[in-house]
Protein backbone atom coordinates (compact mmCIF):
# COMPACT_ATOMS: atom_id res chain seq x y z
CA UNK A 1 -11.54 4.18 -13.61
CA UNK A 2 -7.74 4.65 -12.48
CA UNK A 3 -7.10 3.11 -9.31
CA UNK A 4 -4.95 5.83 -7.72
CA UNK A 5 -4.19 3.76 -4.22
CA UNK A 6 -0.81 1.69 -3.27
CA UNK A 7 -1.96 -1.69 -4.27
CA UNK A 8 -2.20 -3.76 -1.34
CA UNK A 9 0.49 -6.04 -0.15
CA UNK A 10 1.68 -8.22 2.83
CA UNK A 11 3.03 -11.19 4.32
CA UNK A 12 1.23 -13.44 6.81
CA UNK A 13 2.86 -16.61 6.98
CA UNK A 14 2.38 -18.74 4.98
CA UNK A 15 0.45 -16.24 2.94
CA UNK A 16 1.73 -13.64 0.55
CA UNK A 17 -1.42 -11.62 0.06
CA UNK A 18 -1.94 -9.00 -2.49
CA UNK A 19 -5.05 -6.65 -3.43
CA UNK A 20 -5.63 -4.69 -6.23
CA UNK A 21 -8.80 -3.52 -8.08
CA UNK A 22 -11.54 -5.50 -7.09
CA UNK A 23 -9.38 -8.63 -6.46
CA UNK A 24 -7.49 -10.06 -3.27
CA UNK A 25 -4.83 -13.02 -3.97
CA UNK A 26 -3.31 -14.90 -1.18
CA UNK A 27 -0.45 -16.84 -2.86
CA UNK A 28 2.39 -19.09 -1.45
CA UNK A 29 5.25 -17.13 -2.50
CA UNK A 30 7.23 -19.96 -2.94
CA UNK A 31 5.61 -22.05 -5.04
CA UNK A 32 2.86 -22.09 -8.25
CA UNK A 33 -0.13 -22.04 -5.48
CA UNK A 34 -2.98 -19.57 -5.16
CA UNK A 35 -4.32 -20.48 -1.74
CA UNK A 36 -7.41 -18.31 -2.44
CA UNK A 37 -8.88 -15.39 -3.64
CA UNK A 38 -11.74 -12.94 -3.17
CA UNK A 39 -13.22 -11.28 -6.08
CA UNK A 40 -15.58 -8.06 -5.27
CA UNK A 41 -19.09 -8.65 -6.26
CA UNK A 42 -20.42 -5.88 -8.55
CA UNK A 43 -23.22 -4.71 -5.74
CA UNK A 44 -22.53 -4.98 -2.08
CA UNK A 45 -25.77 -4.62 -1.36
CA UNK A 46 -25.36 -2.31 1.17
CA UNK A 47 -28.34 -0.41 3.15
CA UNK A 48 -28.57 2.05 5.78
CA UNK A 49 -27.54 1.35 9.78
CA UNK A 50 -29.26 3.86 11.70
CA UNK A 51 -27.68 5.89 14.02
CA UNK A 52 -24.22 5.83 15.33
CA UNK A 53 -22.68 6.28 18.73
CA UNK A 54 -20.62 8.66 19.17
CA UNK A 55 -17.90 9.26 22.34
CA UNK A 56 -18.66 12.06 24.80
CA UNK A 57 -17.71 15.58 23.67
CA UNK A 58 -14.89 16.27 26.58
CA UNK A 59 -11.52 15.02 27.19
CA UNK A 60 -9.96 14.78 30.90
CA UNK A 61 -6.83 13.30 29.40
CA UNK A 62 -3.45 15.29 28.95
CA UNK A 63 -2.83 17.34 25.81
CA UNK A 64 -0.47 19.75 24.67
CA UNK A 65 -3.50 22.51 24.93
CA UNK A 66 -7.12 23.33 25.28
CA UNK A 67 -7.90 22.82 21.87
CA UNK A 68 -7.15 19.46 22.42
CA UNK A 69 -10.34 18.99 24.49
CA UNK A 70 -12.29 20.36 21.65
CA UNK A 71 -10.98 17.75 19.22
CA UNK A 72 -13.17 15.40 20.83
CA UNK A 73 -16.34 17.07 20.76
CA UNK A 74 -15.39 17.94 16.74
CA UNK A 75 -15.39 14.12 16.40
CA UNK A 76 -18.49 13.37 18.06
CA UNK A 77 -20.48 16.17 15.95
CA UNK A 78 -18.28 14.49 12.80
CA UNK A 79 -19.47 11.03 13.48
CA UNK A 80 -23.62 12.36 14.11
CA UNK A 81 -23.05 13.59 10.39
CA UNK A 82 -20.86 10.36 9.29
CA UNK A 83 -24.04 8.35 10.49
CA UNK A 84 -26.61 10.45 9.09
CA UNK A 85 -24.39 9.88 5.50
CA UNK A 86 -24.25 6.42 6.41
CA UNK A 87 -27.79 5.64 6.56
CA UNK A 88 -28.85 7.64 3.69
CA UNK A 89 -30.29 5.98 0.24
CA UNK A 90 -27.08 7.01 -1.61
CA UNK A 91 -24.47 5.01 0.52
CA UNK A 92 -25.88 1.76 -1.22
CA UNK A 93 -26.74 2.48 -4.60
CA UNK A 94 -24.36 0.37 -6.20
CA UNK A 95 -23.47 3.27 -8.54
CA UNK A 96 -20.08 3.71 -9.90
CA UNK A 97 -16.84 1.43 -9.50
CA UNK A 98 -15.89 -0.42 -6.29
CA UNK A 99 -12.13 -1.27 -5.14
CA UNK A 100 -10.07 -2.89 -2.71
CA UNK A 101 -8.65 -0.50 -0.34
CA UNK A 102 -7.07 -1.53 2.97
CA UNK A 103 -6.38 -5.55 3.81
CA UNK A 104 -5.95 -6.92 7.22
CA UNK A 105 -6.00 -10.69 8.85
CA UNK A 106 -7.28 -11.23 12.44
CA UNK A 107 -3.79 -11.98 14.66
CA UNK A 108 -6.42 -15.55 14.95
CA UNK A 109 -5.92 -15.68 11.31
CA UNK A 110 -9.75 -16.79 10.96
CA UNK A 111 -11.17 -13.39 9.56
CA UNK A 112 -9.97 -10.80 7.01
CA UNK A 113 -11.22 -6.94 6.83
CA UNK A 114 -11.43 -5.28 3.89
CA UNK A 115 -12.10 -1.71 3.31
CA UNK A 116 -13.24 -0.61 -0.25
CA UNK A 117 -13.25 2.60 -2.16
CA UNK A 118 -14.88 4.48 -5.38
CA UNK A 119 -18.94 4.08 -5.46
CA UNK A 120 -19.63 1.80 -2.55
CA UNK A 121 -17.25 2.61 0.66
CA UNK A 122 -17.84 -0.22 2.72
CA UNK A 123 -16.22 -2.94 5.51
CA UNK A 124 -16.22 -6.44 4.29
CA UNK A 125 -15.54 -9.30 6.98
CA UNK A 126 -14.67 -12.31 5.71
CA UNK A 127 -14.34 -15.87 7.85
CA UNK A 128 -11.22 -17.30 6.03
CA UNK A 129 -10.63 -20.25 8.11
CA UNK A 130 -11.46 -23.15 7.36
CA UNK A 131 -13.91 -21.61 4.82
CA UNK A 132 -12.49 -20.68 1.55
CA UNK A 133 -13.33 -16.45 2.42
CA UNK A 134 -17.01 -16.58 2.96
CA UNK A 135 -18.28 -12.96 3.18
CA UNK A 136 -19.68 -12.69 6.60
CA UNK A 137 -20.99 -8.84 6.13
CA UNK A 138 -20.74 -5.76 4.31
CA UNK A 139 -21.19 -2.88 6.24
CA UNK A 140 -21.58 0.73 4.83
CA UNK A 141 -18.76 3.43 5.27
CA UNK A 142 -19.70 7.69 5.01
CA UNK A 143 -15.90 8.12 3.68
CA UNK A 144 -13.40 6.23 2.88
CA UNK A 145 -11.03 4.32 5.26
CA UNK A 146 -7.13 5.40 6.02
CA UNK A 147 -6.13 2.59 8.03
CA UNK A 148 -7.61 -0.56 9.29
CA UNK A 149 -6.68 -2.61 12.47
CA UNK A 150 -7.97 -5.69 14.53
CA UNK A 151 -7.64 -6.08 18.51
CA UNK A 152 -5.30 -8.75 19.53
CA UNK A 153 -8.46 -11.19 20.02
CA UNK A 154 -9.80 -10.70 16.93
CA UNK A 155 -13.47 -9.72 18.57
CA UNK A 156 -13.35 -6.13 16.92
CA UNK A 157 -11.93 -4.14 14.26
CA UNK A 158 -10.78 -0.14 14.63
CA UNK A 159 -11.70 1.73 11.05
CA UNK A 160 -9.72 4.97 10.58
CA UNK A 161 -11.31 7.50 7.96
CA UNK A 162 -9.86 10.45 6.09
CA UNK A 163 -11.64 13.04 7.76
CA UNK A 164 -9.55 11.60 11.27
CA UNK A 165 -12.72 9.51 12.52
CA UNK A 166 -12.04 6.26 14.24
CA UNK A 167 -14.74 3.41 14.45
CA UNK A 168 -15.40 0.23 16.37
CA UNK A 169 -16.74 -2.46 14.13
CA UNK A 170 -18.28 -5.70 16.40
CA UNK A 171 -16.71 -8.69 14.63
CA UNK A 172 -18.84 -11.36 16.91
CA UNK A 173 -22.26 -9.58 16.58
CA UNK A 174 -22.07 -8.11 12.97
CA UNK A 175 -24.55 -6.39 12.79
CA UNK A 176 -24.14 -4.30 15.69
CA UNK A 177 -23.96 -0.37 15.68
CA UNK A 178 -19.97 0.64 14.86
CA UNK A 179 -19.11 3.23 17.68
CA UNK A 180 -17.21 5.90 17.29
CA UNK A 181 -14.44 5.72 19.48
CA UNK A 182 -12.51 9.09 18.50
CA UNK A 183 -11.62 11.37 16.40
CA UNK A 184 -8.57 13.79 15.05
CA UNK A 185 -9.19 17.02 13.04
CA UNK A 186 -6.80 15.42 9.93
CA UNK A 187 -6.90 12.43 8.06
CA UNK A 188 -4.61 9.33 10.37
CA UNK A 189 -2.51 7.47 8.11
CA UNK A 190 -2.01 4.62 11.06
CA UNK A 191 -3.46 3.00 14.07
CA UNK A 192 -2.19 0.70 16.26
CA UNK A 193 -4.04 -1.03 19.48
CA UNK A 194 -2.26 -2.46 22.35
CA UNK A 195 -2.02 -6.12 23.26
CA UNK A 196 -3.13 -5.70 26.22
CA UNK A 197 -6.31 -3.58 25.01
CA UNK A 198 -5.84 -0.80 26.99
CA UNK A 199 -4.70 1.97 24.49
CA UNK A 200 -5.59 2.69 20.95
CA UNK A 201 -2.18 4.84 19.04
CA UNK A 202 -3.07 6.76 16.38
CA UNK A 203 -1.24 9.20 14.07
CA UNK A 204 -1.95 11.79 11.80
CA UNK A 205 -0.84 14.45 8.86
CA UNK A 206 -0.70 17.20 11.83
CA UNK A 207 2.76 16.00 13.07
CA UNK A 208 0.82 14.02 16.33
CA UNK A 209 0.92 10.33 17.85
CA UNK A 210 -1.80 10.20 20.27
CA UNK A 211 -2.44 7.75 23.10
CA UNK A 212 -6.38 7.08 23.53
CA UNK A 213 -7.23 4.99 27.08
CA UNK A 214 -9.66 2.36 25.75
CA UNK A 215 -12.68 1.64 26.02
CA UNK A 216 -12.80 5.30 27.99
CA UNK A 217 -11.73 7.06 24.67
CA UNK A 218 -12.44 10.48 25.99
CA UNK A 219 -9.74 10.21 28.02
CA UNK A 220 -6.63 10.77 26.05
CA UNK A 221 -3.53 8.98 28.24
CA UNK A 222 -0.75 10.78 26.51
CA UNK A 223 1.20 12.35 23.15
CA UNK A 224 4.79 11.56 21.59
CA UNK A 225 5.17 14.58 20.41
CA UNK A 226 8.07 15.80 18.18
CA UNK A 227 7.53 15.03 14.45
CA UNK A 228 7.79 18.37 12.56
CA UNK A 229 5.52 16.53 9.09
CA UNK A 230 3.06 13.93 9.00
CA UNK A 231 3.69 10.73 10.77
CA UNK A 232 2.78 8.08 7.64
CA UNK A 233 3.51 4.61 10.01
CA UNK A 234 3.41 3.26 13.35
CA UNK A 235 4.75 -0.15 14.91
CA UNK A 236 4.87 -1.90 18.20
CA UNK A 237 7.51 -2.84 19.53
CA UNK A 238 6.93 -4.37 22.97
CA UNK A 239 3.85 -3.56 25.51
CA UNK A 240 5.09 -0.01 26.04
CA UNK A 241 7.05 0.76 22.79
CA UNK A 242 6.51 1.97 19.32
CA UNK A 243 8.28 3.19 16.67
CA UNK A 244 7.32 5.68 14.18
CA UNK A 245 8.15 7.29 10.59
CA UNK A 246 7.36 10.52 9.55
CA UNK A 247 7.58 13.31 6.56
CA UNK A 248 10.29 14.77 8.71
CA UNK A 249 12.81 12.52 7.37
CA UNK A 250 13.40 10.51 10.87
CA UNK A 251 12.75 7.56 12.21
CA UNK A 252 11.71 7.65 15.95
CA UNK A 253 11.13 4.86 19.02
CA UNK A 254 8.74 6.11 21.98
CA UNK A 255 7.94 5.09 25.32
CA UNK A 256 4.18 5.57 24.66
CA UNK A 257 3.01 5.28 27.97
CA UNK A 258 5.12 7.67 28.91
CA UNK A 259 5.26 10.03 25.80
CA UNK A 260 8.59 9.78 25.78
CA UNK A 261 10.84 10.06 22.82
CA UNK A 262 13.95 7.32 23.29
CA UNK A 263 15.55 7.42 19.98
CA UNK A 264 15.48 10.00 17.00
CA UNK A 265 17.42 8.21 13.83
CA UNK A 266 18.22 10.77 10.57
CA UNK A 267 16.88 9.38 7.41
CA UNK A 268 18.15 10.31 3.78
CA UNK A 269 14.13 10.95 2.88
CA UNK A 270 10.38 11.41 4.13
CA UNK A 271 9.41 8.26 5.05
CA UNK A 272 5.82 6.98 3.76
CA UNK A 273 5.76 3.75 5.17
CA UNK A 274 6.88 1.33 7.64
CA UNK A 275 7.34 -2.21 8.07
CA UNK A 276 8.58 -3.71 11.37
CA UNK A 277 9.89 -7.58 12.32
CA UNK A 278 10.66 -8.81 14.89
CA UNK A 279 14.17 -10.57 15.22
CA UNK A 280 14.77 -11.37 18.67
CA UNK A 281 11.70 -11.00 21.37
CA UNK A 282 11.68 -6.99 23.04
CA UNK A 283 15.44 -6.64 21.81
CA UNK A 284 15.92 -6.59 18.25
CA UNK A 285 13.62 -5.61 15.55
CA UNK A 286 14.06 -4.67 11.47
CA UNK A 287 12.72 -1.59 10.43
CA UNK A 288 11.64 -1.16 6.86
CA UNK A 289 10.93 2.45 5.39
CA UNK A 290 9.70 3.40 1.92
CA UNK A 291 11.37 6.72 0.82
CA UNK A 292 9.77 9.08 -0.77
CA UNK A 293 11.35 10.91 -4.42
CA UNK A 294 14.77 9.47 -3.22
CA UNK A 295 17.57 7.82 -5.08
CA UNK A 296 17.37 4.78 -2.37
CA UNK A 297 13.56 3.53 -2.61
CA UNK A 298 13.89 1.70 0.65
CA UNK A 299 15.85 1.55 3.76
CA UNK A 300 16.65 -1.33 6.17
CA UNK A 301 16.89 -0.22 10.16
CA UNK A 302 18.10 -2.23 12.64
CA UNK A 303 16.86 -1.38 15.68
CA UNK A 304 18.44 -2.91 19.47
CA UNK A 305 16.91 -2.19 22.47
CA UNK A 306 19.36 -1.93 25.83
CA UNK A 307 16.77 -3.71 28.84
CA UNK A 308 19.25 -2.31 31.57
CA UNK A 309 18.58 1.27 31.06
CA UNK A 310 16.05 1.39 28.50
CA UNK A 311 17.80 2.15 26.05
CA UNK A 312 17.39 2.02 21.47
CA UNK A 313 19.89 2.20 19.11
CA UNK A 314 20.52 1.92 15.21
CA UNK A 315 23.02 -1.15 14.81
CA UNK A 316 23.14 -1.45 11.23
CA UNK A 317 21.84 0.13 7.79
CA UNK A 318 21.07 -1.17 4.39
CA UNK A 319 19.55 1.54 1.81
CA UNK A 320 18.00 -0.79 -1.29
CA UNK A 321 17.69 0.98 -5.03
CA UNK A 322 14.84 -1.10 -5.83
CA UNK A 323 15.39 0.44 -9.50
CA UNK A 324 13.96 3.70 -7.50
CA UNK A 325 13.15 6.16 -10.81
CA UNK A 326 13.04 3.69 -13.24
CA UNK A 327 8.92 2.94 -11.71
CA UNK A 328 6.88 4.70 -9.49
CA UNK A 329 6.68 2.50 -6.18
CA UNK A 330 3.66 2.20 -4.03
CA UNK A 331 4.07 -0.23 -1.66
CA UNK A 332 6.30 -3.15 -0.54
CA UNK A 333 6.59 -6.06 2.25
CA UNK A 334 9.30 -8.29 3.55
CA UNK A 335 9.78 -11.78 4.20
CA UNK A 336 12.77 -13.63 6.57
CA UNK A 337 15.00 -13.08 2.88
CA UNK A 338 13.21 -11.61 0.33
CA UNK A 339 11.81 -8.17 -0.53
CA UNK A 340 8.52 -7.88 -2.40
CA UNK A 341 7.95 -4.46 -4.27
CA UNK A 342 4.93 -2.98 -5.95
CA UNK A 343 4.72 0.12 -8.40
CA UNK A 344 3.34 1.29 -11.66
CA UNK A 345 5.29 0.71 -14.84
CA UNK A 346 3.54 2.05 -18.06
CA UNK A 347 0.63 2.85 -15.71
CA UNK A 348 0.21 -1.07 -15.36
CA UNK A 349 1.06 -2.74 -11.81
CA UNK A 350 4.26 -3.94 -11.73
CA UNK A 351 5.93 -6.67 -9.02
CA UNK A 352 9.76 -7.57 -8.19
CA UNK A 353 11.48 -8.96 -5.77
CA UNK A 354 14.83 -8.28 -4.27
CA UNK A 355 16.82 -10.04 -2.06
CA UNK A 356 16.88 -9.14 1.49
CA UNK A 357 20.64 -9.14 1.81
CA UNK A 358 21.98 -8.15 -0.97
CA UNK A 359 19.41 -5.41 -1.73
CA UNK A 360 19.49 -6.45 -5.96
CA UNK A 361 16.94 -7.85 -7.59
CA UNK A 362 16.46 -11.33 -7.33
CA UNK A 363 15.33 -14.44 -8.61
CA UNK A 364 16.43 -16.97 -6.62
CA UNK A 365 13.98 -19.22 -5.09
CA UNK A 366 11.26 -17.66 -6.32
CA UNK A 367 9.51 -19.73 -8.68
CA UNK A 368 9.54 -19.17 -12.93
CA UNK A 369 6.75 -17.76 -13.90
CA UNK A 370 5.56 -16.66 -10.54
CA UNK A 371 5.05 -12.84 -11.00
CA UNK A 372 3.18 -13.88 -13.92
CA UNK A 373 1.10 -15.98 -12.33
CA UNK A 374 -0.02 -13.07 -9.45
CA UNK A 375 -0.37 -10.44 -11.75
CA UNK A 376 -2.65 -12.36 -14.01
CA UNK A 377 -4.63 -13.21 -10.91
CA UNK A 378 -5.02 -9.49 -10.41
CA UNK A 379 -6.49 -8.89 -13.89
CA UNK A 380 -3.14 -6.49 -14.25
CA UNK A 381 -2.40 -7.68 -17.67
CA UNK A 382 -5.90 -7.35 -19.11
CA UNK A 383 -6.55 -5.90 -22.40
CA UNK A 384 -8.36 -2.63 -22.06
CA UNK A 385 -8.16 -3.00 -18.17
CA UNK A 386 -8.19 0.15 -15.93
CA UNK A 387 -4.11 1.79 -15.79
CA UNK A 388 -2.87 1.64 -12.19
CA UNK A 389 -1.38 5.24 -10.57
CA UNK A 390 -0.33 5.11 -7.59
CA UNK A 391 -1.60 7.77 -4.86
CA UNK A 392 -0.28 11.31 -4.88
CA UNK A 393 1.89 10.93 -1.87
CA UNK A 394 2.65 14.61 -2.51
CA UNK A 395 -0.57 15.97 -0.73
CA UNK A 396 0.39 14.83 2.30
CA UNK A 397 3.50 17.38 3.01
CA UNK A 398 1.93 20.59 4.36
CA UNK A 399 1.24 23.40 2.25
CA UNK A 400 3.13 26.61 3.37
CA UNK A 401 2.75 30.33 2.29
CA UNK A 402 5.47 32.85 2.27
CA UNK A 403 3.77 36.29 2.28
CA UNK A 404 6.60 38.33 4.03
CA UNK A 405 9.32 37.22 1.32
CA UNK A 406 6.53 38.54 -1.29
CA UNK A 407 5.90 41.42 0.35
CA UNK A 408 9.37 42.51 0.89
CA UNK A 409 10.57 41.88 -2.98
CA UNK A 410 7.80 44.61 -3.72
CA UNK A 411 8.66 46.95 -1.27
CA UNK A 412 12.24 46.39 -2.71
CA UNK A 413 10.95 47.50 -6.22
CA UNK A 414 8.96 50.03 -4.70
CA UNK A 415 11.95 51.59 -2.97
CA UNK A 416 14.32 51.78 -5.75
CA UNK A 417 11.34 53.09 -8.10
CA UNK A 418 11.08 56.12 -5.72
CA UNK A 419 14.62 56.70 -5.91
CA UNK A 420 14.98 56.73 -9.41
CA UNK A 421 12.23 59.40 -9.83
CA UNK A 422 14.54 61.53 -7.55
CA UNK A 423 17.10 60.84 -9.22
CA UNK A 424 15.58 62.26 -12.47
């Protein structure tokens, strides 16, 4: 099996934690320590959940059209079907290969999601704290997941899939009914959910953020509209900010409540991911963006907000090589002064790190034989042991046909054919 997904990988203090295959690591990046780790079992036992709920088929919310309105009911008729798949005899079979997918701590820190992929797509919770990751349960997906996010009291979990679905999972009662909460007619690549509970973002390969009241998701409470390519990552900023990354080659802050674009910052390439800290509370942040096919792999924002008038700006820039060419990068995270990079070398996962400053690779403070150490955990540097490619990140820019230009290059020919049999 090749794993084609960005191996997983992200800091959560003290915790470096990184997923690929069928194993999680959590390491202490600054010393010879695994904290813990999670290792797939080969069958997870999955069995049917009966029926789903599904959101009411209308929208009274704001939208950029009618068809809008009709999203909603698409989703609900989706999610009948997703439940229906979901409950069938195939979703637990146990056949073919399972993988880690999407990894994501409670803001608690007591309970970890993960999403898996290949044979068995399912939800694992897992009570980290102070267990050593005891698998709570294992709950069956009908497609795989895009995007995975808990709610700031760690009672639920929002599950994104690639058909543009969005379910609730319970994480007190587990093994109550996931709702579906709503729905987009393309795959979202992010989701974000309020502190304050009270509005689910999402965004998706059709150019849109969307603000969803919750829990009354059929009422949509507004769009930040303006991307012109897919929007690949979404951060909050404070309780009424965001920013956002897109295919478009910019990097955007929004009033979300408002739908209202603040700042619109030129990048030197699409941007496939995005990585926010915070620096200084509502005021200054660090944007991160991974580039994609660009000489610069990554590129450092920082972003200042104005309280007075309510206004963002772009203070400084730092664009990192990250040996961009040399390896296909996947994924990367960031730490107070270090950068931690993964990618496929050989078509075998590959780590570095790079100073946060400087932008060049770096070894300082981070322990001999460290890298090692992970990618051994991972089972990366197994004899015989599957090759690691990254995803196609291609397939997410929008096809588009040119039929006039074709069309007028044979009327063209057909012209000057016409005039050369006058001619003669």
């Amino acid at each position: 099996m090749c794993v084609r997904e960005a191996a997983t990988i992200f800091f959560a203090e003290p915790e470096l934690v990184v997923g690929l295959g069928r194993r999680v690591l959590f390491v202490n990046p600054d010393d010879l320590q695994i904290f813990k780790e999670i290792e797939l079992p080969p069958d997870l036992g999955l069995r049917g959940q009966g029926s789903r709920e599904s959101c009411p088929a209308t929208s009274t919310g704001p939208g950029p059209g009618g068809e809008e309105q009709q999203l909603v009911a698409a989703a609900a008729a989706a999610g009948k079907q997703s439940a229906e798949k979901a409950s069938g005899s195939g979703v637990g079979s146990g056949n073919g290969n399972v993988a880690v997918q999407n990894v994501a701590y409670s803001p608690d820190g007591q309970l970890l999601a993960v999403t898996t992929s290949g044979g068995q797509k399912a939800l694992l919770l897992y009570r980290t704290r102070p267990e050593n990751a005891r698998l709570l349960s294992a709950r069956p997906l009908a497609r795989a997941a895009s995007a995975l996010r808990f709610c700031s009291d760690s009672s639920s979990v929002l599950v994104t899939d690639k058909t543009g679905d969005c379910y609730q999972y319970d994480c007190v009662e587990v093994e109550a009914v996931p709702r579906l909460l709503l729905g987009h007619l393309s795959v979202v690549y992010d989701i974000l959910w309020s502190e304050d509970q009270q509005h689910i973002i999402t965004c998706d390969r059709d150019d849109k953020i969307r603000v969803t009241n919750y829990p009354a998701t059929f009422d949509i409470h507004s769009y930040c509209l303006g991307h012109r390519e897919f929007v690949s990552g979404l951060a909050l900023l404070t309780d009424r900010h965001i920013a956002s990354a897109s295919g478009d080659k910019t990097l955007r802050v929004w009033n979300y409540i408002q739908g209202k674009e603040l700042l619109q910052h030129e990048l030197p390439a699409p941007a496939v991911r995005l990585l926010v800290r915070q620096l200084e509370p509502e005021k200054v942040y660090q944007a991160a963006v991974l580039f994609y096919d660009h000489v610069d792999a990554l590129g450092l924002y920082r972003l200042e907000r104005s309280p007075a008038d309510d206004t963002w700006s772009v203070t400084a820039t730092q664009l990192v090589r990250a040996e961009a060419g040399s390896w296909n990068i996947s994924n990367f995270t960031l730490t107070a002064d270090r950068i931690y990079v993964t990618g496929a070398e050989n078509e075998r996962l590959s780590l570095r790190v790079y100073d946060i400053a400087t932008g060049q690779r770096s070894t300082s403070g981070v322990p001999e034989g460290w890298i090692k150490m992970v990618l051994d955990g991972l089972g990366a540097t197994e004899e015989g042991g599957p090759p690691f490619i990254p995803e196609d990140l291609s397939v997410w820019f929008k096809k588009r046909f040119d039929n006039v230009s074709d069309y007028l290059e044979r009327k063209k020919r057909r012209i000057e054919e016409q005039q050369q049999q006058k001619c003669g």
